[in-house]
Protein backbone atom coordinates (compact mmCIF):
# COMPACT_ATOMS: atom_id res chain seq x y z
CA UNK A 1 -109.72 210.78 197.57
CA UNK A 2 -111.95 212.47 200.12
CA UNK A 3 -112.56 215.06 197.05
CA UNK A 4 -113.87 212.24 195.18
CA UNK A 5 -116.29 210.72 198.00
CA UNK A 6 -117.94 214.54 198.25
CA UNK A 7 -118.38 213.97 194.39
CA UNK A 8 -120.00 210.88 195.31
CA UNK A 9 -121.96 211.79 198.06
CA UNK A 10 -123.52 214.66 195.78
CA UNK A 11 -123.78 212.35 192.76
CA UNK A 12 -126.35 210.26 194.54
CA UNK A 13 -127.84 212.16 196.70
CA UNK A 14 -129.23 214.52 193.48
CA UNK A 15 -129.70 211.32 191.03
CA UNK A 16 -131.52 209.56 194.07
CA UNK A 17 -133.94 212.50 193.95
CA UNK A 18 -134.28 212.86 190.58
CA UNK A 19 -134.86 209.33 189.74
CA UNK A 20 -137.92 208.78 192.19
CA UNK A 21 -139.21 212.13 190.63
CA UNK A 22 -139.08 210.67 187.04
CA UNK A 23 -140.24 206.95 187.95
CA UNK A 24 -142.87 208.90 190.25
CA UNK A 25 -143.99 210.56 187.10
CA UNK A 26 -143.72 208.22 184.44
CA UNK A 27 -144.82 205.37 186.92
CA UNK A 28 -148.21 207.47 187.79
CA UNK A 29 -148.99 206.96 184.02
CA UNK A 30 -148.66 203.88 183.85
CA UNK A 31 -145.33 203.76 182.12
CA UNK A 32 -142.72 202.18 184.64
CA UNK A 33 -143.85 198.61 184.61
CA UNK A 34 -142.28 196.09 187.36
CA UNK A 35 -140.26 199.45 188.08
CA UNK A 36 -143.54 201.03 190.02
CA UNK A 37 -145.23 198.92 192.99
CA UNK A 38 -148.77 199.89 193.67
CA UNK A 39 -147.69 200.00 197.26
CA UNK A 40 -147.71 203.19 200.16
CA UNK A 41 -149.23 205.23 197.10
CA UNK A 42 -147.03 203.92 195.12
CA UNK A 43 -143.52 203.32 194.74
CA UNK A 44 -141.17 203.67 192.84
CA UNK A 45 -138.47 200.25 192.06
CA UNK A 46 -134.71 200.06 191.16
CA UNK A 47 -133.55 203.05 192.27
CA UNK A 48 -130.39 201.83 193.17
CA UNK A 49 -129.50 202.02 189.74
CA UNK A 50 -128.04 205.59 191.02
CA UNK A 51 -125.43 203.28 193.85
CA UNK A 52 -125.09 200.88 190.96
CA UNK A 53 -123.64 203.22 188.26
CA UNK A 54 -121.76 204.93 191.40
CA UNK A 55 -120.06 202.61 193.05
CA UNK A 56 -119.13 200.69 189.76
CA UNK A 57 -117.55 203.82 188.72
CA UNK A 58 -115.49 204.79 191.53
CA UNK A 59 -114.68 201.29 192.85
CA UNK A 60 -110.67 200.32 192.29
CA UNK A 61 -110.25 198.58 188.85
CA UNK A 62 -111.18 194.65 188.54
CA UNK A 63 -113.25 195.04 191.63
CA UNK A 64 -115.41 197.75 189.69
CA UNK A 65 -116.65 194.69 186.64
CA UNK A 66 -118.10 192.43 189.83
CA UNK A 67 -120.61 195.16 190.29
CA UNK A 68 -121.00 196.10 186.84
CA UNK A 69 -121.77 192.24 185.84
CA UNK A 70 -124.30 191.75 188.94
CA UNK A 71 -126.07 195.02 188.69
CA UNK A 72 -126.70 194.39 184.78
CA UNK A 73 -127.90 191.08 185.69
CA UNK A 74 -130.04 192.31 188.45
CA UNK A 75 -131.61 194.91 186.50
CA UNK A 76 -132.66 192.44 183.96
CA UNK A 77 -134.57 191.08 186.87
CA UNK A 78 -136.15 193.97 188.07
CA UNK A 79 -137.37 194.96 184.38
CA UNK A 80 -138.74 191.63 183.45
CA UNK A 81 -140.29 190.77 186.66
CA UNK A 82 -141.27 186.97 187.90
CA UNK A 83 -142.04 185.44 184.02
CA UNK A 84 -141.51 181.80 183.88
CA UNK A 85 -139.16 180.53 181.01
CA UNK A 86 -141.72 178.43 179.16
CA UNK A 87 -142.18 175.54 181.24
CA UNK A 88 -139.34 175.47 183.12
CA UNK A 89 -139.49 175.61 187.06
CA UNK A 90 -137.35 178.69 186.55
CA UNK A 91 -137.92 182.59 186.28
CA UNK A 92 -136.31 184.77 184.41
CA UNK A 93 -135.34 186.88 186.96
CA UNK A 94 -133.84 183.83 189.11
CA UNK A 95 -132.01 182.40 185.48
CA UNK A 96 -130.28 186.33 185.21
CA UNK A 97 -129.45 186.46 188.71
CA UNK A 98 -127.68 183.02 188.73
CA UNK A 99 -125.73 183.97 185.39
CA UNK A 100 -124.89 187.09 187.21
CA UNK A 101 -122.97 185.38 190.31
CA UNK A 102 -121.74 182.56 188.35
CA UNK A 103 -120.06 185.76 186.52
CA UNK A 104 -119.03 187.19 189.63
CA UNK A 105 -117.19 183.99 191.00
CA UNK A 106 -115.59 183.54 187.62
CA UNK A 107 -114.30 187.47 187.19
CA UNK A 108 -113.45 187.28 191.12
CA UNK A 109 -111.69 184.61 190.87
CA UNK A 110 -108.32 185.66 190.38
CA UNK A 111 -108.88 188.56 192.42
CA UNK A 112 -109.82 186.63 195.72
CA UNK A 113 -109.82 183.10 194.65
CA UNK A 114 -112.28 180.75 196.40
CA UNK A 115 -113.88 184.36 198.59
CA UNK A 116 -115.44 185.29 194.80
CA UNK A 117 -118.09 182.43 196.01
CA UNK A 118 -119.09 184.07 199.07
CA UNK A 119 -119.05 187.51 197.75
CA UNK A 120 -121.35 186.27 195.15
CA UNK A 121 -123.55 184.57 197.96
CA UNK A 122 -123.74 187.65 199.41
CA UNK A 123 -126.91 188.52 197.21
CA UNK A 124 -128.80 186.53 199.13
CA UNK A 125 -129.05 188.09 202.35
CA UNK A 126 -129.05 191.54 201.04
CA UNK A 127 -131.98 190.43 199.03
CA UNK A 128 -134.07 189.04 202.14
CA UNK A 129 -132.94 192.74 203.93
CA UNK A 130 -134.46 195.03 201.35
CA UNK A 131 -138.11 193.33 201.52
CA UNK A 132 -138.75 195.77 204.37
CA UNK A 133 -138.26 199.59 203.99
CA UNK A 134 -134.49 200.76 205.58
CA UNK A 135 -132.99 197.21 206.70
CA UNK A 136 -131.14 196.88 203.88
CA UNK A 137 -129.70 200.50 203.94
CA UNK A 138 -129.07 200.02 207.72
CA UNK A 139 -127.21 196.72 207.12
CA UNK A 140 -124.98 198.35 204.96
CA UNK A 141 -124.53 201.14 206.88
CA UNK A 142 -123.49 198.90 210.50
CA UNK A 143 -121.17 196.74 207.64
CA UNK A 144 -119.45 199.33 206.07
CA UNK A 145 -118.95 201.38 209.32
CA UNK A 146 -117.60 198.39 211.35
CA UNK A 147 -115.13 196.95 208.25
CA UNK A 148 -113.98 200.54 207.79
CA UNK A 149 -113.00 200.69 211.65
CA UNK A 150 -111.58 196.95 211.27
CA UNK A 151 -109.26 198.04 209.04
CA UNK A 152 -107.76 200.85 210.29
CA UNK A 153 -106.99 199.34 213.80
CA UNK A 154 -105.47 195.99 212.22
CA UNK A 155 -103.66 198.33 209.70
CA UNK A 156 -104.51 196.74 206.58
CA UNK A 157 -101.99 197.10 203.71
CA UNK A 158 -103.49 199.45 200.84
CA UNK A 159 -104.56 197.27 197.47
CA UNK A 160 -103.16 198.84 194.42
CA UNK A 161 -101.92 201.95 196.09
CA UNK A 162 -105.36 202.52 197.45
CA UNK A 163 -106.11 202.88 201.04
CA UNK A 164 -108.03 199.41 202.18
CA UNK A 165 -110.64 201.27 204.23
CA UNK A 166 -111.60 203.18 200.41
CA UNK A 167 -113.74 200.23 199.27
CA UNK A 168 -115.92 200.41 202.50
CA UNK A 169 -115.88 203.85 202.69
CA UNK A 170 -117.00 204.55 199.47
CA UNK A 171 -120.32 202.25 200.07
CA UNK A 172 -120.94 203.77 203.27
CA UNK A 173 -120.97 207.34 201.66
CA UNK A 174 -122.98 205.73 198.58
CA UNK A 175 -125.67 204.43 200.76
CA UNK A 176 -125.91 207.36 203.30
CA UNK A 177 -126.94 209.28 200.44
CA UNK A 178 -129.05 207.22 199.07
CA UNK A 179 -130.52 206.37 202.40
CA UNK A 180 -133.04 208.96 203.60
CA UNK A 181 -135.96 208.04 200.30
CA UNK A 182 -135.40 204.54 201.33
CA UNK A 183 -136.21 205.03 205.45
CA UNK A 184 -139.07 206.88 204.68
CA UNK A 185 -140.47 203.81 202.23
CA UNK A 186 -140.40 205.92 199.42
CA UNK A 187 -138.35 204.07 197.02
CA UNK A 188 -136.93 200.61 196.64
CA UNK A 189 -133.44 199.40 196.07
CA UNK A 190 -134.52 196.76 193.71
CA UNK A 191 -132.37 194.01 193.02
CA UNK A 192 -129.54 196.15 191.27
CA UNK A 193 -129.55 198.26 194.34
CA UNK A 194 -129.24 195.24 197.31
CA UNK A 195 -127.19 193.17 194.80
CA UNK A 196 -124.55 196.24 194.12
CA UNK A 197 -124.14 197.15 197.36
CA UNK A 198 -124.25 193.03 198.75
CA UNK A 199 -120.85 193.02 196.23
CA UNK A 200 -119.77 196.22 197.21
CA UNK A 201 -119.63 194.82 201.09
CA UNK A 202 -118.31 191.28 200.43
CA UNK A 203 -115.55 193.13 198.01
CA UNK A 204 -114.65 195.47 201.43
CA UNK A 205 -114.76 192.29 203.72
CA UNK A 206 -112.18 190.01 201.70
CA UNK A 207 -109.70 193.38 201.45
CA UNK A 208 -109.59 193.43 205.61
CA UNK A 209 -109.35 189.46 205.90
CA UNK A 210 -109.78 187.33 203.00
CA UNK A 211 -111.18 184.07 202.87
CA UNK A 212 -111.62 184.40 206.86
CA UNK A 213 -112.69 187.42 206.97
CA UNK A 214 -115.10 187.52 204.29
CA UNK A 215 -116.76 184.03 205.95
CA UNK A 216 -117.06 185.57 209.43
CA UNK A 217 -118.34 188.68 207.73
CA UNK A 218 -120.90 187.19 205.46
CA UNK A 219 -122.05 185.15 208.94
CA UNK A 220 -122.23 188.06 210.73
CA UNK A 221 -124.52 190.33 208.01
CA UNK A 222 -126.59 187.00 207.65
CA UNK A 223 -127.59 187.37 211.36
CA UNK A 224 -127.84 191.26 211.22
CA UNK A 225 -130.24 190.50 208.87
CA UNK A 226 -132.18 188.33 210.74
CA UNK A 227 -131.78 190.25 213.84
CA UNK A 228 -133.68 193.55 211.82
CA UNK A 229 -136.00 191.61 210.04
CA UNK A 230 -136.79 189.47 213.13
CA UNK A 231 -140.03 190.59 213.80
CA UNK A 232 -141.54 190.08 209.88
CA UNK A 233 -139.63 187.38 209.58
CA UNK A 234 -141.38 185.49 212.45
CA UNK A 235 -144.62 186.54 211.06
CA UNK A 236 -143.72 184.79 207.95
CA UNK A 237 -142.71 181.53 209.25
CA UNK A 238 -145.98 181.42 211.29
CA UNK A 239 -148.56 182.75 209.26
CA UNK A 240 -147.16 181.30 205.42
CA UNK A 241 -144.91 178.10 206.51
CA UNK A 242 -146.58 177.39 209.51
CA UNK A 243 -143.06 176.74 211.77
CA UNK A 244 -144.47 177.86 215.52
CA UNK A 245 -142.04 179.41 218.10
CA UNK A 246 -139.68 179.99 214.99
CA UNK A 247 -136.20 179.90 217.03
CA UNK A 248 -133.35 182.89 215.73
CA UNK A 249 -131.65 179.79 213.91
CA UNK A 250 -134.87 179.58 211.61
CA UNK A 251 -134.72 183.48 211.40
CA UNK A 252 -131.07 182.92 210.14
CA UNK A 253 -131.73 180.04 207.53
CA UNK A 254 -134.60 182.17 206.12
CA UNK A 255 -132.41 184.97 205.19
CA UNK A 256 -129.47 182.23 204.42
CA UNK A 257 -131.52 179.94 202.17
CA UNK A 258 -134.81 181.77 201.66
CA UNK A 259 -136.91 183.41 198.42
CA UNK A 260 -137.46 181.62 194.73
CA UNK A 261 -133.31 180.67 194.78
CA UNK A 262 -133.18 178.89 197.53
CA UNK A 263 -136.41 176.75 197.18
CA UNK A 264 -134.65 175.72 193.88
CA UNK A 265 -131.85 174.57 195.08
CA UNK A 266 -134.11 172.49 197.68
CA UNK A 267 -136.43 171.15 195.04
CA UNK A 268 -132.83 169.97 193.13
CA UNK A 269 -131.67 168.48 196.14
CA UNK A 270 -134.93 167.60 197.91
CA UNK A 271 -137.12 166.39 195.41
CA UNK A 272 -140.66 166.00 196.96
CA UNK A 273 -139.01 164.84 199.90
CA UNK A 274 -140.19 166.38 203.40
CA UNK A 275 -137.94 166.20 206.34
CA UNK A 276 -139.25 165.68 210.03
CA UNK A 277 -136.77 167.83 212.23
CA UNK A 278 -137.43 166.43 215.72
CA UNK A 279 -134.22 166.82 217.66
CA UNK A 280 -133.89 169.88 219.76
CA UNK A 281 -130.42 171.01 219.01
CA UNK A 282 -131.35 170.80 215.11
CA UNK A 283 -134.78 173.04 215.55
CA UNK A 284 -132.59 175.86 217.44
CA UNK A 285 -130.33 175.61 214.64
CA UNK A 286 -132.82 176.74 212.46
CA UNK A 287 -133.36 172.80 210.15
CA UNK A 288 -137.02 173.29 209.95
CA UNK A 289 -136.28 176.38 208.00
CA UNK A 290 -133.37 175.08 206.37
CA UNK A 291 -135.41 171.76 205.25
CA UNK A 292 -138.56 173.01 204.35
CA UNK A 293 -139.55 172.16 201.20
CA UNK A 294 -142.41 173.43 199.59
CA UNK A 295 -142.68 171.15 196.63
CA UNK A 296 -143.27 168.12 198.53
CA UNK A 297 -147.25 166.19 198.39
CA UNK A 298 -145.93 165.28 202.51
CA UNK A 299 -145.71 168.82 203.52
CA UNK A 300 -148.99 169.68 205.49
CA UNK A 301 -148.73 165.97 207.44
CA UNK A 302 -145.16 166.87 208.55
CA UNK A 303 -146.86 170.21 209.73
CA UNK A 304 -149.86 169.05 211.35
CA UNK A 305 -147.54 166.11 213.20
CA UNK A 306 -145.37 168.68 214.25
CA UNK A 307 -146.26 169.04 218.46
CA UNK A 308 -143.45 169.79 220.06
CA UNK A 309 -144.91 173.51 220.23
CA UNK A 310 -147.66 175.30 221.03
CA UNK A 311 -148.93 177.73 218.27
CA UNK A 312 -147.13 181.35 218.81
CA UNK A 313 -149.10 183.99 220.58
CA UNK A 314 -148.67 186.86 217.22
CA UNK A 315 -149.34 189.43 220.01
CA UNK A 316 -146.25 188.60 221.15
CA UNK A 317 -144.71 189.89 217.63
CA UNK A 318 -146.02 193.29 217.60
């Protein structure tokens, strides 16, 4: 086994490098499409394609078809980009990215029953982590580490005469090798890298506790996320959706229930409807993220009406 994590450790270390070389190249010239951002000089996208083919190779069979299913969907996103199906409130990108976890749910099912819905949910707060250069590798990283050490001191029965800790273990080694292009803001995950290894984790957190486990687990990354990414985060909420003094429970919904997905699902269930969040317990919980709805006509009154808070000092922030 430990044979075969060298082999992967090598495997992706080399294609990492590689693969920014050629999208570097190719991207330079105008080739790469949505796969080069015009950002820090350039930067090459979806280059966790590498973890993707990686980890869907080596995971345990069954398992391996979650991320194989996600990661094809995920690349369709990163290829075609934010295009609108016709008229439809809907992109592309969020239509193959919902097909992909409805696929993941339905192949997990009789793997991990009702846990194939949170290990599909998972995509969500990876996704929100690798907006900022090294949060989402680091997230993985503290995930993988801690599950792996969970599961040798409960003693966790091997799954198909394979050690528990091996599904963990293999995305830790995955994304330290990956990792050092990604800290320095060189290259992106994309969405086939953050949605592999968002499977890859929730697939390592329902072998050490199952339903449970994988729900304290997916809690626990959410606020790791938020935790990381608290600084841009509160940036965000004050400078695009105007939430002042946004409390850690707004930080949390953001990476819970925020990007094009989640303002979906609030336009489905919303409507144009607004919510006032006035009571104290519900604004440290994070409700004026949770309800904010940016498809409602009432949304700058419910702002402007809002003064329970002074406006944050950004100073504060840096």
């Amino acid at each position: 086994m430990f044979l075969e994590l060298f082999v992967v450790f090598i495997a992706t270390f080399l294609g990492t490098g590689a693969l920014n070389i050629i999208f570097r190249f190719l991207g330079k010239r105008g080739y790469m499409g949505n796969l080069y951002e015009p950002v820090r000089g350039g930067t090459p996208r979806a280059i966790g394609i590498i973890p993707f083919i990686v980890i869907s190779l080596f995971l345990p069979a069954g398992y391996n078809n979650l991320v194989l299913v996600m990661g094809l969907c995920a690349l369709v996103d990163d290829v075609i980009g934010r295009r609108r199906i016709a008229n439809l409130p809907i992109e592309i990108g969020q239509l193959a990215r919902g097909i992909g976890m409805l696929c993941v749910i339905g192949l997990g099912y009789p793997l991990m029953g009702i846990s194939s819905i949170l290990v599909a949910l998972m995509i969500q707060p990876m996704n929100i982590a690798d907006m900022q250069p090294g949060s989402a590798v680091s997230v993985v990283i503290v995930m993988s580490f801690f599950t792996i050490l969970a599961t040798l001191i409960i003693g966790v029965a091997p799954v198909a005469q394979i050690p528990a800790y091996y599904v963990p273990l293999l995305t830790l080694v995955t994304c330290i090798a990956y990792a050092p292009l990604d800290y320095s803001g060189k290259i992106m995950l994309g969405e086939v890298g953050n949605h592999t290894f968002a499977i890859a984790l929730g697939i390592g957190f329902y072998i050490l506790g199952g339903f449970v486990g994988t729900l304290i687990l997916f809690i626990v990354t959410t606020a790791l996320i938020a935790y990381i990414r608290r600084r841009n985060l509160s940036r965000f909420l004050i400078n695009k959706l105007h939430i002042n003094n946004p409390t850690f429970g707004d930080l949390f919904m953001d990476v819970l229930t925020g990007g094009g997905l989640g303002d979906l699902f609030r336009k489905i269930i919303l409507g144009e409807r607004q919510q006032e969040v006035t009571d104290n317990l519900l604004i440290s919980l994070g409700f004026r993220r949770l309800l904010y709805n940016p498809y409602s006509p009432n949304l700058e009154r419910v702002i402007e009406k809002d003064v329970r808070t002074k406006p944050t000092d950004l100073r504060k922030l840096s």
